[in-house]
PDB file of N, CA and C in Angstrom:
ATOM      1  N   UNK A   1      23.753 -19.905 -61.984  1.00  0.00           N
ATOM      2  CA  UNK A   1      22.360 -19.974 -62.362  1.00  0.00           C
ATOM      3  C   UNK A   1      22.193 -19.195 -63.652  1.00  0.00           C
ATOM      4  N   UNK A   2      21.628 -20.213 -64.783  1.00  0.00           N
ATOM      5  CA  UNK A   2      21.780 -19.026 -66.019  1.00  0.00           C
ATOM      6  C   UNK A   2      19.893 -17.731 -65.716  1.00  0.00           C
ATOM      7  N   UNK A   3      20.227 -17.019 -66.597  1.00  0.00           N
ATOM      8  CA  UNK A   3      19.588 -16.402 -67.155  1.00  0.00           C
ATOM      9  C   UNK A   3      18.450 -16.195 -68.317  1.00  0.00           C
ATOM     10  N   UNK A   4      17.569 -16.406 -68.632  1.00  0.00           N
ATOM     11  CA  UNK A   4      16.937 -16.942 -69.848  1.00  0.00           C
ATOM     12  C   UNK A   4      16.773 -15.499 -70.225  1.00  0.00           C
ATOM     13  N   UNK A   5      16.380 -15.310 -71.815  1.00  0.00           N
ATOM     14  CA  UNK A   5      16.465 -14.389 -72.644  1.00  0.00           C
ATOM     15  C   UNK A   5      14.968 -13.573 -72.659  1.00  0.00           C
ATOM     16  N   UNK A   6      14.537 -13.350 -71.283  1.00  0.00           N
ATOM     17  CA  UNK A   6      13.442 -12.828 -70.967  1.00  0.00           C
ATOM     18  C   UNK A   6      13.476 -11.144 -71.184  1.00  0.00           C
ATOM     19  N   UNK A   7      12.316 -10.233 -72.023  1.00  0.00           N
ATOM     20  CA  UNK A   7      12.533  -9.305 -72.216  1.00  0.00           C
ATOM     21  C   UNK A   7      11.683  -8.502 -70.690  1.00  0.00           C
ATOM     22  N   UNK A   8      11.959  -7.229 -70.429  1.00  0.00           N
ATOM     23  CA  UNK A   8      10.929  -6.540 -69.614  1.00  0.00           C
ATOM     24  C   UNK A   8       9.643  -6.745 -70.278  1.00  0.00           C
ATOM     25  N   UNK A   9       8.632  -8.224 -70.069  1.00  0.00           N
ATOM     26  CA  UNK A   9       7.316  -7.697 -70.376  1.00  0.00           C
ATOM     27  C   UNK A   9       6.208  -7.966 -68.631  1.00  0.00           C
ATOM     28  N   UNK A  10       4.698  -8.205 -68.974  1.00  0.00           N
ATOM     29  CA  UNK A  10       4.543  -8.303 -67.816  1.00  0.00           C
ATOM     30  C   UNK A  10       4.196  -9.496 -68.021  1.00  0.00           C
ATOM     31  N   UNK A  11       3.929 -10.113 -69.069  1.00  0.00           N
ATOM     32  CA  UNK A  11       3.479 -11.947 -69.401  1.00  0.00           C
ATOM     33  C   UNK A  11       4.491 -12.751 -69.618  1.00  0.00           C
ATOM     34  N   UNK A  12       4.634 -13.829 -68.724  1.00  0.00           N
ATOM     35  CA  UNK A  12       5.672 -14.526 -69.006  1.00  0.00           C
ATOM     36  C   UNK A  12       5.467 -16.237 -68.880  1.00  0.00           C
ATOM     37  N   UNK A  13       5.198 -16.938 -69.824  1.00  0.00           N
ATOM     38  CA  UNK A  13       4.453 -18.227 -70.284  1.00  0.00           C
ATOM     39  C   UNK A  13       5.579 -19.431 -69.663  1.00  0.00           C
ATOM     40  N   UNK A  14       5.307 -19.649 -68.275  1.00  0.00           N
ATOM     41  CA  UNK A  14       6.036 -20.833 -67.049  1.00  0.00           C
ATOM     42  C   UNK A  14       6.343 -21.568 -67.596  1.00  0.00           C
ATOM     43  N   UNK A  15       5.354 -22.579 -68.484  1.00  0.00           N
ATOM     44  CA  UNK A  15       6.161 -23.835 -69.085  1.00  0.00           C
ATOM     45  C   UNK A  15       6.571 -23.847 -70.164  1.00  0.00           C
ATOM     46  N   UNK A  16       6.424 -22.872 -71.045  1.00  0.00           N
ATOM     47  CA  UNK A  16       7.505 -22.703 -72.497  1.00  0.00           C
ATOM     48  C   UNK A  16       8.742 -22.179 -71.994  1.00  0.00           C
ATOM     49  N   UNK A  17       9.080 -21.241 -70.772  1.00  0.00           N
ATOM     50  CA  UNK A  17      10.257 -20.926 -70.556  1.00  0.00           C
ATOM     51  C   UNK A  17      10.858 -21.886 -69.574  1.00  0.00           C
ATOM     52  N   UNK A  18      10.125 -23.367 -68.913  1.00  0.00           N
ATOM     53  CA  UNK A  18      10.595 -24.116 -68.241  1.00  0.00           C
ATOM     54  C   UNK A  18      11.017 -25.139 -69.123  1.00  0.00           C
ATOM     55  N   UNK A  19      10.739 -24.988 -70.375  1.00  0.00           N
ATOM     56  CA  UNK A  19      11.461 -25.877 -71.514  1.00  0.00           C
ATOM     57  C   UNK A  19      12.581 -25.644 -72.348  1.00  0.00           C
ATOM     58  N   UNK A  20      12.525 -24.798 -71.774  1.00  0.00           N
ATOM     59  CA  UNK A  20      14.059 -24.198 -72.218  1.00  0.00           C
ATOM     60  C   UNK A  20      15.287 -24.464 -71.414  1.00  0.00           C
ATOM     61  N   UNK A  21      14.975 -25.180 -70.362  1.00  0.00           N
ATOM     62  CA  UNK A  21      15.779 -25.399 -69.294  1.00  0.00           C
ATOM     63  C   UNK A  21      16.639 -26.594 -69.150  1.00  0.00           C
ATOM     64  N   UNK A  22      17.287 -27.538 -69.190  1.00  0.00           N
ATOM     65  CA  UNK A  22      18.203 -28.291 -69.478  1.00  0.00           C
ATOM     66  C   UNK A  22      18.915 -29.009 -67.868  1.00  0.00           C
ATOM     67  N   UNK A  23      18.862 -29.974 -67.877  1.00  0.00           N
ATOM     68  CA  UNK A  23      19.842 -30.507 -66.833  1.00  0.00           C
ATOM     69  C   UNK A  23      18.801 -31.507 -66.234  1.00  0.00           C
ATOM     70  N   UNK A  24      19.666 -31.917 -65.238  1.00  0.00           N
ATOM     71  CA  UNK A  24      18.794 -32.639 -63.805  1.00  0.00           C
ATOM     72  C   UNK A  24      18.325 -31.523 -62.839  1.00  0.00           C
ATOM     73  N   UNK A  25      19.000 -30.254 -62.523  1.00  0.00           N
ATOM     74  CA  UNK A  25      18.484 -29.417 -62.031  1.00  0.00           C
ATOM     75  C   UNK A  25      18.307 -27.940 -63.450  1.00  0.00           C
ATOM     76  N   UNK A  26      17.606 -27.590 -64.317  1.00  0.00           N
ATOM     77  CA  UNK A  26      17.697 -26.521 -64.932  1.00  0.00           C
ATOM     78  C   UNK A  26      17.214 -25.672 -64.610  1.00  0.00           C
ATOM     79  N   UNK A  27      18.036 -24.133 -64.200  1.00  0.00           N
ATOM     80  CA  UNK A  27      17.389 -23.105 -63.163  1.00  0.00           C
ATOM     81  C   UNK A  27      17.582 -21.981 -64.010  1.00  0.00           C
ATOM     82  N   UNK A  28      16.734 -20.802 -63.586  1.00  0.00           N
ATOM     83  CA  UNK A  28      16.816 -19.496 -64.223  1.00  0.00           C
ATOM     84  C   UNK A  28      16.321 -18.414 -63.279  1.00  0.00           C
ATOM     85  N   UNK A  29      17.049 -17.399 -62.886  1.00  0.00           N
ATOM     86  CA  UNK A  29      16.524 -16.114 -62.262  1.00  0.00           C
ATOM     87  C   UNK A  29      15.696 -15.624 -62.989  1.00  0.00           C
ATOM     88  N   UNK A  30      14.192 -15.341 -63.039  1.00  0.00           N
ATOM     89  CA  UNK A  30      13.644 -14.781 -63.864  1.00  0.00           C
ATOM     90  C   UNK A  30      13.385 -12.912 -63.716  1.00  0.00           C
ATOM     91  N   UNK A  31      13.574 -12.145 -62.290  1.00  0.00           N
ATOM     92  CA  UNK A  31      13.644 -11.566 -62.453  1.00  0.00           C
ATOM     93  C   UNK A  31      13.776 -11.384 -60.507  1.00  0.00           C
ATOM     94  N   UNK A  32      13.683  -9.951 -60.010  1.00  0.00           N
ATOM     95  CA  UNK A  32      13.790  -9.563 -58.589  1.00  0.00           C
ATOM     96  C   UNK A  32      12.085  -8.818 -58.377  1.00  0.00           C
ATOM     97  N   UNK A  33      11.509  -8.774 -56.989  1.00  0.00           N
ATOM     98  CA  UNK A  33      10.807  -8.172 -56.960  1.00  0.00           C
ATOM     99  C   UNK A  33      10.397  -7.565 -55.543  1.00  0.00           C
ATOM    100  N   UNK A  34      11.086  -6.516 -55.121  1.00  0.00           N
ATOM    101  CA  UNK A  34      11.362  -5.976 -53.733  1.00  0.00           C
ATOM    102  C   UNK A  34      12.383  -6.664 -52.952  1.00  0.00           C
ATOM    103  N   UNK A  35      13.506  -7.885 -53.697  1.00  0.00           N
ATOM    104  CA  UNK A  35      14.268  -8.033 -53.095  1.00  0.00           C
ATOM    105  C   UNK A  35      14.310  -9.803 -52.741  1.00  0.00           C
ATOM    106  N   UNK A  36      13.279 -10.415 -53.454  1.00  0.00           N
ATOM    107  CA  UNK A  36      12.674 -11.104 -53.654  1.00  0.00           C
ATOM    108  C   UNK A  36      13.079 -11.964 -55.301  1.00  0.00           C
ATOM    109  N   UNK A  37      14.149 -12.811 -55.336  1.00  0.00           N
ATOM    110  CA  UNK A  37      14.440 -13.532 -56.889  1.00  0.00           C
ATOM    111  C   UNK A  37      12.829 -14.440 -56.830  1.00  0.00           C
ATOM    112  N   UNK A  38      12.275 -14.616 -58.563  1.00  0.00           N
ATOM    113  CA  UNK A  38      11.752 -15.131 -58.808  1.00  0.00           C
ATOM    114  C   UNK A  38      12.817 -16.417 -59.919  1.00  0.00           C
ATOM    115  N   UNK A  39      13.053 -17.568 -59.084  1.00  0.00           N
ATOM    116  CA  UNK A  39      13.606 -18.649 -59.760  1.00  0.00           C
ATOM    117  C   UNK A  39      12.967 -19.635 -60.417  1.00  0.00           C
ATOM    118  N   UNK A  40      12.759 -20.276 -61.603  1.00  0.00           N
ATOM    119  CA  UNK A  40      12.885 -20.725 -62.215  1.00  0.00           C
ATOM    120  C   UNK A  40      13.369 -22.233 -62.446  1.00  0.00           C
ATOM    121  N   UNK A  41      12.735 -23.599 -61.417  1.00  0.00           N
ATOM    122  CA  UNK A  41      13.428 -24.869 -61.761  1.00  0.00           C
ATOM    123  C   UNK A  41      12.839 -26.054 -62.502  1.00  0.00           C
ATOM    124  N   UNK A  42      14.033 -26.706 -63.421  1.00  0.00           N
ATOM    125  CA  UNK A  42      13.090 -27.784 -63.673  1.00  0.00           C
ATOM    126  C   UNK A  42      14.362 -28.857 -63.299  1.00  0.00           C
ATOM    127  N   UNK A  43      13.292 -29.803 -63.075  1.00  0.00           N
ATOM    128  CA  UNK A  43      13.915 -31.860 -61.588  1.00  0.00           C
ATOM    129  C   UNK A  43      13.694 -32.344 -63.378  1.00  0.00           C
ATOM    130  N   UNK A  44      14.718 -33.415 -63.406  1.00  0.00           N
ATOM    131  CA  UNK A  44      14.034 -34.468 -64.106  1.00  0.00           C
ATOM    132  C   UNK A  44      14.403 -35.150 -63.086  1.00  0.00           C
ATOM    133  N   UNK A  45      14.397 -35.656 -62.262  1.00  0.00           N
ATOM    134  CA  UNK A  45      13.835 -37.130 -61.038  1.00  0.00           C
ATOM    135  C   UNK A  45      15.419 -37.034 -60.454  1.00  0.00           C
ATOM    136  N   UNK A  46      16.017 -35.957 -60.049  1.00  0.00           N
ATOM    137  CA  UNK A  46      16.816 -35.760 -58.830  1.00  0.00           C
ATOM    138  C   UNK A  46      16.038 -35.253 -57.852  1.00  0.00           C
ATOM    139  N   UNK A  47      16.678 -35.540 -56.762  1.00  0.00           N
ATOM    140  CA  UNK A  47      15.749 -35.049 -55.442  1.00  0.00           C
ATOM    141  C   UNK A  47      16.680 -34.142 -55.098  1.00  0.00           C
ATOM    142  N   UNK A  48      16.599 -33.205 -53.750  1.00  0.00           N
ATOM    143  CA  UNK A  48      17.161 -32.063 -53.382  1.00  0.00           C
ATOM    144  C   UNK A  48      17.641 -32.282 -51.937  1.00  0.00           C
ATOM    145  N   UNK A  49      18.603 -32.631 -51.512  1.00  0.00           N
ATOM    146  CA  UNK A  49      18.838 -33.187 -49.692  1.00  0.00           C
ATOM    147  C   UNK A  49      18.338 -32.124 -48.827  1.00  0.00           C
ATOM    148  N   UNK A  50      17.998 -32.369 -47.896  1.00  0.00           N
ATOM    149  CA  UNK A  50      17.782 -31.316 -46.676  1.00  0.00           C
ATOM    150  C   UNK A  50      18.420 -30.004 -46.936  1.00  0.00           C
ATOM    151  N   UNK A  51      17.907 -29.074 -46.394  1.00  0.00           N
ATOM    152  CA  UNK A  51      18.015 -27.695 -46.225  1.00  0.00           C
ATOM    153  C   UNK A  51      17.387 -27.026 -45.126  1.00  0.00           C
ATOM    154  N   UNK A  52      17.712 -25.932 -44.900  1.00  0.00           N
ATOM    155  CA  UNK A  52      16.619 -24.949 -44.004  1.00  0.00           C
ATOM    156  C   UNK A  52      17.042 -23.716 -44.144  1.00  0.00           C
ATOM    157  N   UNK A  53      16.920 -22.706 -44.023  1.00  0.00           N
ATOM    158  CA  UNK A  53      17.204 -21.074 -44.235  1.00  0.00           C
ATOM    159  C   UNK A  53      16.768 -20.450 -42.805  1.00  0.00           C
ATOM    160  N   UNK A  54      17.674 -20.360 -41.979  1.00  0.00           N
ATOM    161  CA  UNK A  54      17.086 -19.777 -40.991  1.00  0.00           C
ATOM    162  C   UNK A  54      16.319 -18.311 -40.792  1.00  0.00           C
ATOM    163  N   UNK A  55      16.868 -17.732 -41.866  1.00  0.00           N
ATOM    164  CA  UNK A  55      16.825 -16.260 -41.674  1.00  0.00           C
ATOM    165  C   UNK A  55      15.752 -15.937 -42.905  1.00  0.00           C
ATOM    166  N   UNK A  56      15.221 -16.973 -43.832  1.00  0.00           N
ATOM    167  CA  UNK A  56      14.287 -16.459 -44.757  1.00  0.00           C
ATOM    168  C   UNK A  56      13.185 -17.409 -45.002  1.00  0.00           C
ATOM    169  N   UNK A  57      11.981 -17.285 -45.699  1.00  0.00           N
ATOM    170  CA  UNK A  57      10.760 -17.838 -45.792  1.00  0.00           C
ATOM    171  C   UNK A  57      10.959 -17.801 -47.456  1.00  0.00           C
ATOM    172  N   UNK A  58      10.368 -19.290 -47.707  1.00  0.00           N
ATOM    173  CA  UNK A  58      10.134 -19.482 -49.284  1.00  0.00           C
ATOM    174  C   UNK A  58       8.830 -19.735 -49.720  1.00  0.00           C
ATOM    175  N   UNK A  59       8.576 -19.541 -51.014  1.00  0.00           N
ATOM    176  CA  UNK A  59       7.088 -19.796 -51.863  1.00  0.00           C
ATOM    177  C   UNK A  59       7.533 -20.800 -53.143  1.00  0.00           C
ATOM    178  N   UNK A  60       6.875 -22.046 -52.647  1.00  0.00           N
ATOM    179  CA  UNK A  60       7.074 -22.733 -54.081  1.00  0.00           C
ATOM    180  C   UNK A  60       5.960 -22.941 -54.943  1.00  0.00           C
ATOM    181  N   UNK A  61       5.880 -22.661 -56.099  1.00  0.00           N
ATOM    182  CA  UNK A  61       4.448 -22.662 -56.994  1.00  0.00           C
ATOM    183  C   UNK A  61       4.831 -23.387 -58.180  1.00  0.00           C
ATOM    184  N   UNK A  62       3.694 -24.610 -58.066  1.00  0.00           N
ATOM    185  CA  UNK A  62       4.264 -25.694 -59.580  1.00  0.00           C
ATOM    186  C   UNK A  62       3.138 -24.878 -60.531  1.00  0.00           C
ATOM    187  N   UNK A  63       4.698 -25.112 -61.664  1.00  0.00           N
ATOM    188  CA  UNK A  63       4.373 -24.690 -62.850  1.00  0.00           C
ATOM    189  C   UNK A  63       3.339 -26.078 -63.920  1.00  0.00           C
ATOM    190  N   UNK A  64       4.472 -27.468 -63.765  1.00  0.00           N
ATOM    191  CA  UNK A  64       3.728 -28.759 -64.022  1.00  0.00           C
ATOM    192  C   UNK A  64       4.970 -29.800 -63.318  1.00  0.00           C
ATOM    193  N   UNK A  65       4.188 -30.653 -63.836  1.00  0.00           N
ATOM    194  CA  UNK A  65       4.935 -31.959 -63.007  1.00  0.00           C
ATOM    195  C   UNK A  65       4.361 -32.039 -61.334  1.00  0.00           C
ATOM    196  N   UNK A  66       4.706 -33.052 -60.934  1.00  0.00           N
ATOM    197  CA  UNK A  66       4.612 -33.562 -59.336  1.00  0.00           C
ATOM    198  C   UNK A  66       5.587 -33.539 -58.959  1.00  0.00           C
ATOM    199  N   UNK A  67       5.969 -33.438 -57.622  1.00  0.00           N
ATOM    200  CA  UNK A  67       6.968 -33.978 -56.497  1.00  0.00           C
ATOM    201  C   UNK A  67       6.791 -34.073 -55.294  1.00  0.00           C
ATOM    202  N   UNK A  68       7.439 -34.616 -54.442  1.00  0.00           N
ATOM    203  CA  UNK A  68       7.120 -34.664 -52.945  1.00  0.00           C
ATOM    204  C   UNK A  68       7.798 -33.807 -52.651  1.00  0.00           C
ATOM    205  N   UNK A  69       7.514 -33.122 -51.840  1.00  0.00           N
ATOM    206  CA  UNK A  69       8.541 -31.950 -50.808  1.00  0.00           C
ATOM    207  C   UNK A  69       8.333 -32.513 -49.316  1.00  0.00           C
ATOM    208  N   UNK A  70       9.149 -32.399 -48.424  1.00  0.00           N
ATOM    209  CA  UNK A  70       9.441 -33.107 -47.120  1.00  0.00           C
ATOM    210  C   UNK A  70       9.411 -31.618 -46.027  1.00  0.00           C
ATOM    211  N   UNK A  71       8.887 -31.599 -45.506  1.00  0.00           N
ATOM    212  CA  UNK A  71       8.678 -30.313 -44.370  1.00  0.00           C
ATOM    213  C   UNK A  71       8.986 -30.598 -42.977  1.00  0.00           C
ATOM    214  N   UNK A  72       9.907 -30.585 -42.859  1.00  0.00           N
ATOM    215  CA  UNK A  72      10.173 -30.806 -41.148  1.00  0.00           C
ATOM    216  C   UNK A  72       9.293 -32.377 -41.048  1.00  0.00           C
ATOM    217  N   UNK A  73      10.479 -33.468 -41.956  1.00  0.00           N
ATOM    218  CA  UNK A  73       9.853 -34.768 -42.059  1.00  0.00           C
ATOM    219  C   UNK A  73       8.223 -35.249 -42.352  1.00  0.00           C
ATOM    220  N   UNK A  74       7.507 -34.422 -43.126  1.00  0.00           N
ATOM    221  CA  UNK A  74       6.432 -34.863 -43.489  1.00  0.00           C
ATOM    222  C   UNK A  74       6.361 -34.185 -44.723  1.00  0.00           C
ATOM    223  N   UNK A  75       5.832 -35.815 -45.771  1.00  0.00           N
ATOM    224  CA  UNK A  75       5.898 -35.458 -47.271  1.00  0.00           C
ATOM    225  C   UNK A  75       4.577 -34.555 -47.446  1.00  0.00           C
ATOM    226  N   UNK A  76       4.839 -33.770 -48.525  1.00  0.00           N
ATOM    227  CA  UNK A  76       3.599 -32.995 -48.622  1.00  0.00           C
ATOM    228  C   UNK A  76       3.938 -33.041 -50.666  1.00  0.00           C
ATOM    229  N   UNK A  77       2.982 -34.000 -51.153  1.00  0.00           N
ATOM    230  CA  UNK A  77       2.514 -33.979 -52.947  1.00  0.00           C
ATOM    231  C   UNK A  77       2.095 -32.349 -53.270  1.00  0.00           C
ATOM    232  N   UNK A  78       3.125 -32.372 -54.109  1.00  0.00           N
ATOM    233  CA  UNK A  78       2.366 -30.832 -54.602  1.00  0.00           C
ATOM    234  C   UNK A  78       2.360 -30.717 -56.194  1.00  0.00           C
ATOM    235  N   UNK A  79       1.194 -30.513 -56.949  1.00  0.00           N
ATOM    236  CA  UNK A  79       1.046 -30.492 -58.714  1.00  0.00           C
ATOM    237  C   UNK A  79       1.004 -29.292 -59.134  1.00  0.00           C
ATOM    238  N   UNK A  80       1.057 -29.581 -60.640  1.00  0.00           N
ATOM    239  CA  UNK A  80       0.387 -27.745 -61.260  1.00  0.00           C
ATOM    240  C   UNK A  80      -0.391 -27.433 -60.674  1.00  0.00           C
ATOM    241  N   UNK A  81      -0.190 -26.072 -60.406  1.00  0.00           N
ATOM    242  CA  UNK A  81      -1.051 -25.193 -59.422  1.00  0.00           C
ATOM    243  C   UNK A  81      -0.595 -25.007 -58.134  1.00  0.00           C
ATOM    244  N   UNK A  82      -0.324 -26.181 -57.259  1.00  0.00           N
ATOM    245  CA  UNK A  82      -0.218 -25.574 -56.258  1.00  0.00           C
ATOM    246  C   UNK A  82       0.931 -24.393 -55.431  1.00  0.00           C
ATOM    247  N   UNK A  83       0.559 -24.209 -54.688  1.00  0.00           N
ATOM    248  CA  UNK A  83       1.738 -23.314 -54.470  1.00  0.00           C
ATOM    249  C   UNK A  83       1.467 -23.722 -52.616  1.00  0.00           C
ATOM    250  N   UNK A  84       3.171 -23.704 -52.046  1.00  0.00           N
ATOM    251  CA  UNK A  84       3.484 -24.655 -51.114  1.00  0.00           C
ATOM    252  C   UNK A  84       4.343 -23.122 -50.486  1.00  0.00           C
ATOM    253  N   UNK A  85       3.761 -22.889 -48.800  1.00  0.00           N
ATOM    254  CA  UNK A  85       5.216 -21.412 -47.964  1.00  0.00           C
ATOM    255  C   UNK A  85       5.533 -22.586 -47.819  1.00  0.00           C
ATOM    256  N   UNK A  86       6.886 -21.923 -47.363  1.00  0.00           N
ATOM    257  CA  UNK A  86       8.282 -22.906 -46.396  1.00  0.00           C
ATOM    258  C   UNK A  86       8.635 -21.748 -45.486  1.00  0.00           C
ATOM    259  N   UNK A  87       8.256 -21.573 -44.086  1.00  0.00           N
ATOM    260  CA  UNK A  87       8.613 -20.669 -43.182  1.00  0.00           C
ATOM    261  C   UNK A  87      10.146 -21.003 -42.899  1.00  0.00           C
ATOM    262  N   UNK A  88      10.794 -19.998 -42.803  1.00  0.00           N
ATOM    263  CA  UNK A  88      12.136 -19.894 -42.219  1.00  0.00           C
ATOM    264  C   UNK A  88      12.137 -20.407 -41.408  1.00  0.00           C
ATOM    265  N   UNK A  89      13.324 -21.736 -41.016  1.00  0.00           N
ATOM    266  CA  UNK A  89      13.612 -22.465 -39.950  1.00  0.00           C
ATOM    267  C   UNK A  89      13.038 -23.914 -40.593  1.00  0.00           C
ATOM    268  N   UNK A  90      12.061 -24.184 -41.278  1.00  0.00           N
ATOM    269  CA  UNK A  90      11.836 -25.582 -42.243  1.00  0.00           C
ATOM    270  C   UNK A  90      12.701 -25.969 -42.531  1.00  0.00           C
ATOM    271  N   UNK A  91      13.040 -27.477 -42.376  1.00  0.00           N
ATOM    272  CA  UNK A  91      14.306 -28.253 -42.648  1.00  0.00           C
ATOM    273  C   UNK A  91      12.959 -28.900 -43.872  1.00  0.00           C
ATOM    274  N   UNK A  92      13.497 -28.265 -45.263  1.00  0.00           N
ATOM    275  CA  UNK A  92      12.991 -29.004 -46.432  1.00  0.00           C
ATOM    276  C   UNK A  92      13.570 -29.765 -47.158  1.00  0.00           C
ATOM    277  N   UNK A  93      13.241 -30.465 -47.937  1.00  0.00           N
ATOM    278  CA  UNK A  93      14.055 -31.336 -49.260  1.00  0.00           C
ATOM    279  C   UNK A  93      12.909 -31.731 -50.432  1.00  0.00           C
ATOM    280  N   UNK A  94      13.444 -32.435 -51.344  1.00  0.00           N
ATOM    281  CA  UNK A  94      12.775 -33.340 -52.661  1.00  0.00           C
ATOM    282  C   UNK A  94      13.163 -34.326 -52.752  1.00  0.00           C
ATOM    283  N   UNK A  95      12.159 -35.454 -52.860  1.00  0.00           N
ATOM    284  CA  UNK A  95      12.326 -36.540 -52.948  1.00  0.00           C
ATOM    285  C   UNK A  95      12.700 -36.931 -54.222  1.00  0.00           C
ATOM    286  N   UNK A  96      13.421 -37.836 -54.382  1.00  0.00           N
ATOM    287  CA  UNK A  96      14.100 -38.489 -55.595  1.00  0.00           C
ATOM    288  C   UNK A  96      12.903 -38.369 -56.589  1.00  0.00           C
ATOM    289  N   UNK A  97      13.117 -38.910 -58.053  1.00  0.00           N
ATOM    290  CA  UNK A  97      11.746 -39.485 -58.652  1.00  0.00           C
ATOM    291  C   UNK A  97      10.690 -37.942 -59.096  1.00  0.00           C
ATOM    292  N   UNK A  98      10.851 -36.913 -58.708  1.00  0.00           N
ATOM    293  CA  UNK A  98      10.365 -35.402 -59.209  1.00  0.00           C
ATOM    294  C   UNK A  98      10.495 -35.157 -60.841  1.00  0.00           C
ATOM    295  N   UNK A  99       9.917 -35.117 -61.746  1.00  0.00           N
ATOM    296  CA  UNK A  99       9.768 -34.504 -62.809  1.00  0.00           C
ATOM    297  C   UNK A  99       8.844 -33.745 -62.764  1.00  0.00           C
ATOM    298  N   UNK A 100       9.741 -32.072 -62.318  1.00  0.00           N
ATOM    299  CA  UNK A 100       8.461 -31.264 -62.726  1.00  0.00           C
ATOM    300  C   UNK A 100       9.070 -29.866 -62.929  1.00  0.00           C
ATOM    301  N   UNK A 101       8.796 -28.436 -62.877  1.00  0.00           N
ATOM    302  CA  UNK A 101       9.042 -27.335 -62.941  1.00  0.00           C
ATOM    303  C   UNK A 101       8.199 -26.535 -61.876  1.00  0.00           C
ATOM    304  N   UNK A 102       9.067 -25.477 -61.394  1.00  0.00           N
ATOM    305  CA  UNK A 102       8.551 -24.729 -60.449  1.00  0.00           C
ATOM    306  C   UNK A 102       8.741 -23.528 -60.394  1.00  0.00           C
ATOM    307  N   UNK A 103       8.161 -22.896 -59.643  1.00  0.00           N
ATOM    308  CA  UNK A 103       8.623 -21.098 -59.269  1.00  0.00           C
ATOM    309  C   UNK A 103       9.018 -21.176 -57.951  1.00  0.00           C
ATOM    310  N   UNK A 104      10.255 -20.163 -57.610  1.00  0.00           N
ATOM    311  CA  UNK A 104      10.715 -20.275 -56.325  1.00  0.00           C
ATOM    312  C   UNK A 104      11.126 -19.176 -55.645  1.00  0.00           C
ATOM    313  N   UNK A 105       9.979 -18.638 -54.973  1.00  0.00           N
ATOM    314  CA  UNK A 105      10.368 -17.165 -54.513  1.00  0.00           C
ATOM    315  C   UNK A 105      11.031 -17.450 -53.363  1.00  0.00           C
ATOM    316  N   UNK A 106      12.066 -16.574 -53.737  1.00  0.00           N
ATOM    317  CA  UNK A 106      13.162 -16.489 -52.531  1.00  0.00           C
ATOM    318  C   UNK A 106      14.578 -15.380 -52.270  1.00  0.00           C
ATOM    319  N   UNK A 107      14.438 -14.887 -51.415  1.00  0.00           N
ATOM    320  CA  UNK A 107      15.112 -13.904 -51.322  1.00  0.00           C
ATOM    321  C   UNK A 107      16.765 -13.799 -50.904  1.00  0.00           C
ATOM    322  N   UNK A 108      16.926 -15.283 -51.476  1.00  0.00           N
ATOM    323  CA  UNK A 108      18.546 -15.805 -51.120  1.00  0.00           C
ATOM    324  C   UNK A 108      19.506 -14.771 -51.624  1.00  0.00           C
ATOM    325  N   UNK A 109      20.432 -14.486 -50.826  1.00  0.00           N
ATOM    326  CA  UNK A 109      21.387 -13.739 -51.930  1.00  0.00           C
ATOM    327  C   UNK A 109      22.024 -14.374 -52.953  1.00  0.00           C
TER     328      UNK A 109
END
């Protein structure tokens, strides 16, 4: 997962630094916060297969773009702005067809 050339400030502008990002999946740790990575993704229209984290809870917050996210088999549309928990034990994914950028709090190691 790279790193983007983020200095210690406290403003940090989501979709100019989500354009900096590159790939079908382009990701960036943007920083930790009690233990807690704040990640950094941008989809151009790959989807993400099933998952679940048994042992941790996620926060997804769109930066722009749409996608479907799938929650224990039910799609849930989420745009700029919203911000979507995923309780630990959610079998999640992304549906194909996603162009967008996100924030992804998560405390994965």
């Amino acid at each position: 997962m790279a790193h983007l050339a983020v200095k210690n400030v406290s403003t940090l502008n989501l979709a100019s630094l989500a354009q900096e990002l590159s790939g079908a999946w382009g990701r960036s740790v943007l920083g930790d916060v009690g233990g807690v990575k704040l990640k950094l993704f941008r989809t151009d229209g790959q989807g993400l297969d099933p998952e679940v984290h048994e042992d941790w809870a996620e926060a997804l917050l769109m930066v722009e773009g749409d996608l479907t996210l799938v929650l224990d088999g039910e799609d849930v549309r989420l745009s700029a702005g919203d911000l979507q928990l995923i309780p630990a034990g959610c079998v999640h994914a992304i549906r194909p067809g996603a162009k967008a950028a996100f924030l992804l709090f998560d405390p994965e190691p």
